[in-house]
N, C-alpha and C. Protein backbone atom coordinates (compact mmCIF):
# COMPACT_ATOMS: atom_id res chain seq x y z
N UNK A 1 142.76 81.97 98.89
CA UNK A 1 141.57 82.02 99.69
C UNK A 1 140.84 83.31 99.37
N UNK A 2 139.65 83.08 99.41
CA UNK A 2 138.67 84.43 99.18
C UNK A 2 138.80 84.66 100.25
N UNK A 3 138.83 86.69 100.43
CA UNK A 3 138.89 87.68 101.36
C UNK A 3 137.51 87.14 102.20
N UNK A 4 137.51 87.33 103.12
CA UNK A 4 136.49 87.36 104.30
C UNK A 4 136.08 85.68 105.10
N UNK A 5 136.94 84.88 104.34
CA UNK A 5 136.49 83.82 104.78
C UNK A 5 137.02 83.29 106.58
N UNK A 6 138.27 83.82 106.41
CA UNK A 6 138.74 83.48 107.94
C UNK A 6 139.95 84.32 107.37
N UNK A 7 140.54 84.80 108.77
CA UNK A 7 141.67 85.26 108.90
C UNK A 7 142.68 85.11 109.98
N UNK A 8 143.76 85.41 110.17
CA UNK A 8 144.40 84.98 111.31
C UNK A 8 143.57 85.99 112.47
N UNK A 9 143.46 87.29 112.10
CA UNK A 9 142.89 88.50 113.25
C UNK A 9 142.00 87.62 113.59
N UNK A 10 141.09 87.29 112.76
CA UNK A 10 139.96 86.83 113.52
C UNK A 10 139.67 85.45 114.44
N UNK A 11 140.80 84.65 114.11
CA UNK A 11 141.00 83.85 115.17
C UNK A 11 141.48 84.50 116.29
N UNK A 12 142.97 85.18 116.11
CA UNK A 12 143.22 85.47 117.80
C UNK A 12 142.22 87.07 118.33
N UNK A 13 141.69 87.76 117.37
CA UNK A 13 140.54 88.41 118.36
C UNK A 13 139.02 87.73 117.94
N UNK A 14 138.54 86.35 118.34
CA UNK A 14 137.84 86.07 118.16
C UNK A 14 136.95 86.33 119.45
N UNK A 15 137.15 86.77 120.88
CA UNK A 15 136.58 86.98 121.97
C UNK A 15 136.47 88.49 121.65
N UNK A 16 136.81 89.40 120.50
CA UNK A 16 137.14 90.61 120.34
C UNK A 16 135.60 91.75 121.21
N UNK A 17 134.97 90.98 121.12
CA UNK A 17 133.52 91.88 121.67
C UNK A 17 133.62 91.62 123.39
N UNK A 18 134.48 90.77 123.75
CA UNK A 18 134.34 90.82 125.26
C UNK A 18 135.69 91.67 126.02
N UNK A 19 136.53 92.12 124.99
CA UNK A 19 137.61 92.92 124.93
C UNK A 19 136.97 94.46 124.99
N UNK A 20 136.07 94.47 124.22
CA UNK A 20 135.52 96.04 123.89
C UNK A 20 134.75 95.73 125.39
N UNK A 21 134.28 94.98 125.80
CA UNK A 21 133.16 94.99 126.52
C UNK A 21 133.64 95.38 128.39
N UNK A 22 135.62 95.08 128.43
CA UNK A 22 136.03 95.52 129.37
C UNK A 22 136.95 96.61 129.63
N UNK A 23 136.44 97.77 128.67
CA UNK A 23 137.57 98.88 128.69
C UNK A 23 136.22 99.74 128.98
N UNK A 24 137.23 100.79 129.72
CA UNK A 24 136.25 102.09 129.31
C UNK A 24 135.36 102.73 128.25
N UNK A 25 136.62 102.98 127.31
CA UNK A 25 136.32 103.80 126.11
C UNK A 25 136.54 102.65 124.64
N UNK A 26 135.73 102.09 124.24
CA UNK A 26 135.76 100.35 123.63
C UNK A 26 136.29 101.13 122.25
N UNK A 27 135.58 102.42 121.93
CA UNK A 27 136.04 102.99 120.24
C UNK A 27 137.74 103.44 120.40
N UNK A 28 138.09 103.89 121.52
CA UNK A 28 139.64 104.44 121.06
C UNK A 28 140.30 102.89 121.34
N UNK A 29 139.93 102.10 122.37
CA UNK A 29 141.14 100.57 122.70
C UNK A 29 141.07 99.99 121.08
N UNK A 30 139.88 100.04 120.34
CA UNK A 30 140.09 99.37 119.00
C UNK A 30 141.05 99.83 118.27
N UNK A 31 140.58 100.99 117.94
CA UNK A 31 141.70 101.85 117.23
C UNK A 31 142.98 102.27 117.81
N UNK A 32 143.01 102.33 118.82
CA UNK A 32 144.90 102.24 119.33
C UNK A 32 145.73 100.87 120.17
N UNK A 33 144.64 99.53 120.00
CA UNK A 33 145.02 98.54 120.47
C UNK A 33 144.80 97.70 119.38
N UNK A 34 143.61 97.40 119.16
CA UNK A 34 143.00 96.18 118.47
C UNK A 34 143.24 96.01 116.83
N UNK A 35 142.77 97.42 116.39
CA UNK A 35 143.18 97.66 114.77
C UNK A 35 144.46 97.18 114.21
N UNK A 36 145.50 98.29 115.09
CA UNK A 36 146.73 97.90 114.82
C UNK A 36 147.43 96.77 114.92
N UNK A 37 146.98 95.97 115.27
CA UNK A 37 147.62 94.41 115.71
C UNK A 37 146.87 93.88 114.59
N UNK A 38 145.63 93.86 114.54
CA UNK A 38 145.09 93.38 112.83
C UNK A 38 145.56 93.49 111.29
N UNK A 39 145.89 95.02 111.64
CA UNK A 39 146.94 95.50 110.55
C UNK A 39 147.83 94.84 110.13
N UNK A 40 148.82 94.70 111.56
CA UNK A 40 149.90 94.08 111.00
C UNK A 40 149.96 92.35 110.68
N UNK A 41 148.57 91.63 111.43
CA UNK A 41 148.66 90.39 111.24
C UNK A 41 147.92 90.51 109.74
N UNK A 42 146.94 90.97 109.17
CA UNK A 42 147.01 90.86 107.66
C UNK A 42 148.12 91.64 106.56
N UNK A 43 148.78 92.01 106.93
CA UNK A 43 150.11 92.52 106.27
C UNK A 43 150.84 91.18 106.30
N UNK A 44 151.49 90.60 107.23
CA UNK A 44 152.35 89.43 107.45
C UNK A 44 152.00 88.41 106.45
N UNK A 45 150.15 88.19 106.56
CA UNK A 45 149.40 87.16 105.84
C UNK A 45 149.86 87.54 104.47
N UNK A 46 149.98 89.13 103.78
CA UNK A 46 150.06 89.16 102.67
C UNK A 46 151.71 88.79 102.37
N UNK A 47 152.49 89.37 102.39
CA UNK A 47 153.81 88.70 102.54
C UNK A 47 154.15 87.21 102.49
N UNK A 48 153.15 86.60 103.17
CA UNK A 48 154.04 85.22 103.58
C UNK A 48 152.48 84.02 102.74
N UNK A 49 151.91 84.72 102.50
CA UNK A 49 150.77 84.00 101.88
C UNK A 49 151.02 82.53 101.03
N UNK A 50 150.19 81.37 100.97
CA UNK A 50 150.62 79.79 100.15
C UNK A 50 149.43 79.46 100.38
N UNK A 51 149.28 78.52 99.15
CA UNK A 51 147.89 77.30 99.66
C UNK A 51 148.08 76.88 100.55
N UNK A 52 149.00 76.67 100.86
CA UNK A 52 149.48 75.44 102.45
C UNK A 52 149.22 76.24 103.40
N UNK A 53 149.57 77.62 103.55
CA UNK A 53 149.00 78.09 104.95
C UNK A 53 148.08 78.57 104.80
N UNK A 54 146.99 79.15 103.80
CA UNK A 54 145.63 79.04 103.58
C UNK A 54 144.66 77.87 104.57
N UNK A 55 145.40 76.85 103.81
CA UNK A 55 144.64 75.39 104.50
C UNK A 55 144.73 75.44 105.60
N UNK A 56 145.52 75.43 106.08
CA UNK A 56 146.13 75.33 107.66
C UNK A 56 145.34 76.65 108.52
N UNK A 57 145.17 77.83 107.71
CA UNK A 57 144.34 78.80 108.55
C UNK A 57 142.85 78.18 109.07
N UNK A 58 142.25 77.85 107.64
CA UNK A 58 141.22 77.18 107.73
C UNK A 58 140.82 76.04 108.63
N UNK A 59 142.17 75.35 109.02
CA UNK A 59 141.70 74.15 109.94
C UNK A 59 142.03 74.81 111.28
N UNK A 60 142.67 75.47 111.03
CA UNK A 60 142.78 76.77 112.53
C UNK A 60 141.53 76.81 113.08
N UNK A 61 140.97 77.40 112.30
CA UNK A 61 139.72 78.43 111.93
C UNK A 61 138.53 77.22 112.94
N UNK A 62 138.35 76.25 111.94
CA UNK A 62 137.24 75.55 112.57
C UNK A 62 137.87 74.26 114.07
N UNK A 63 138.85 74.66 114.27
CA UNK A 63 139.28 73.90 115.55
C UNK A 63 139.04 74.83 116.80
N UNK A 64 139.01 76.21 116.35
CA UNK A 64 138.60 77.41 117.49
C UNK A 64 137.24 77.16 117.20
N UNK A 65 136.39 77.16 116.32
CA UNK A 65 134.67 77.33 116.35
C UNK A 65 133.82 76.10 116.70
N UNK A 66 134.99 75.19 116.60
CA UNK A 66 134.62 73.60 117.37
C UNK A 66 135.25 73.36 118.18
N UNK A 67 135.96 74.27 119.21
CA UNK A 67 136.36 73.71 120.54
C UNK A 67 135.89 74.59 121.72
């Protein structure tokens, strides 16, 4: 899969702007909440990476943007 097309982060912080939108301080919760959990879910992706779960991200992907 080409970089930027979907990712797992971006499915499960796909409400990610209404997250920033209920903290105090929205720049440090990213960077000591939000980043790091991204981190490690595209680390995992690189590790465990296949066409098959490519595909499967992808139908992820548009079952969250169509439901």
């Amino acid at each position: 899969m080409a970089p930027g097309i979907t990712e797992e982060a971006s499915i499960v912080f796909r409400n990610e702007s209404e997250l920033l939108g209920q903290v105090e301080d929205p720049e440090k919760y990213y960077i000591e909440e939000i980043m790091p959990r991204k981190l490690r879910l595209n680390l995992q992706y690189l590790k465990n990476y296949s066409l098959w779960k490519d595909l499967l991200l992808i139908f992820r992907t548009f079952g969250k943007v169509f439901s």
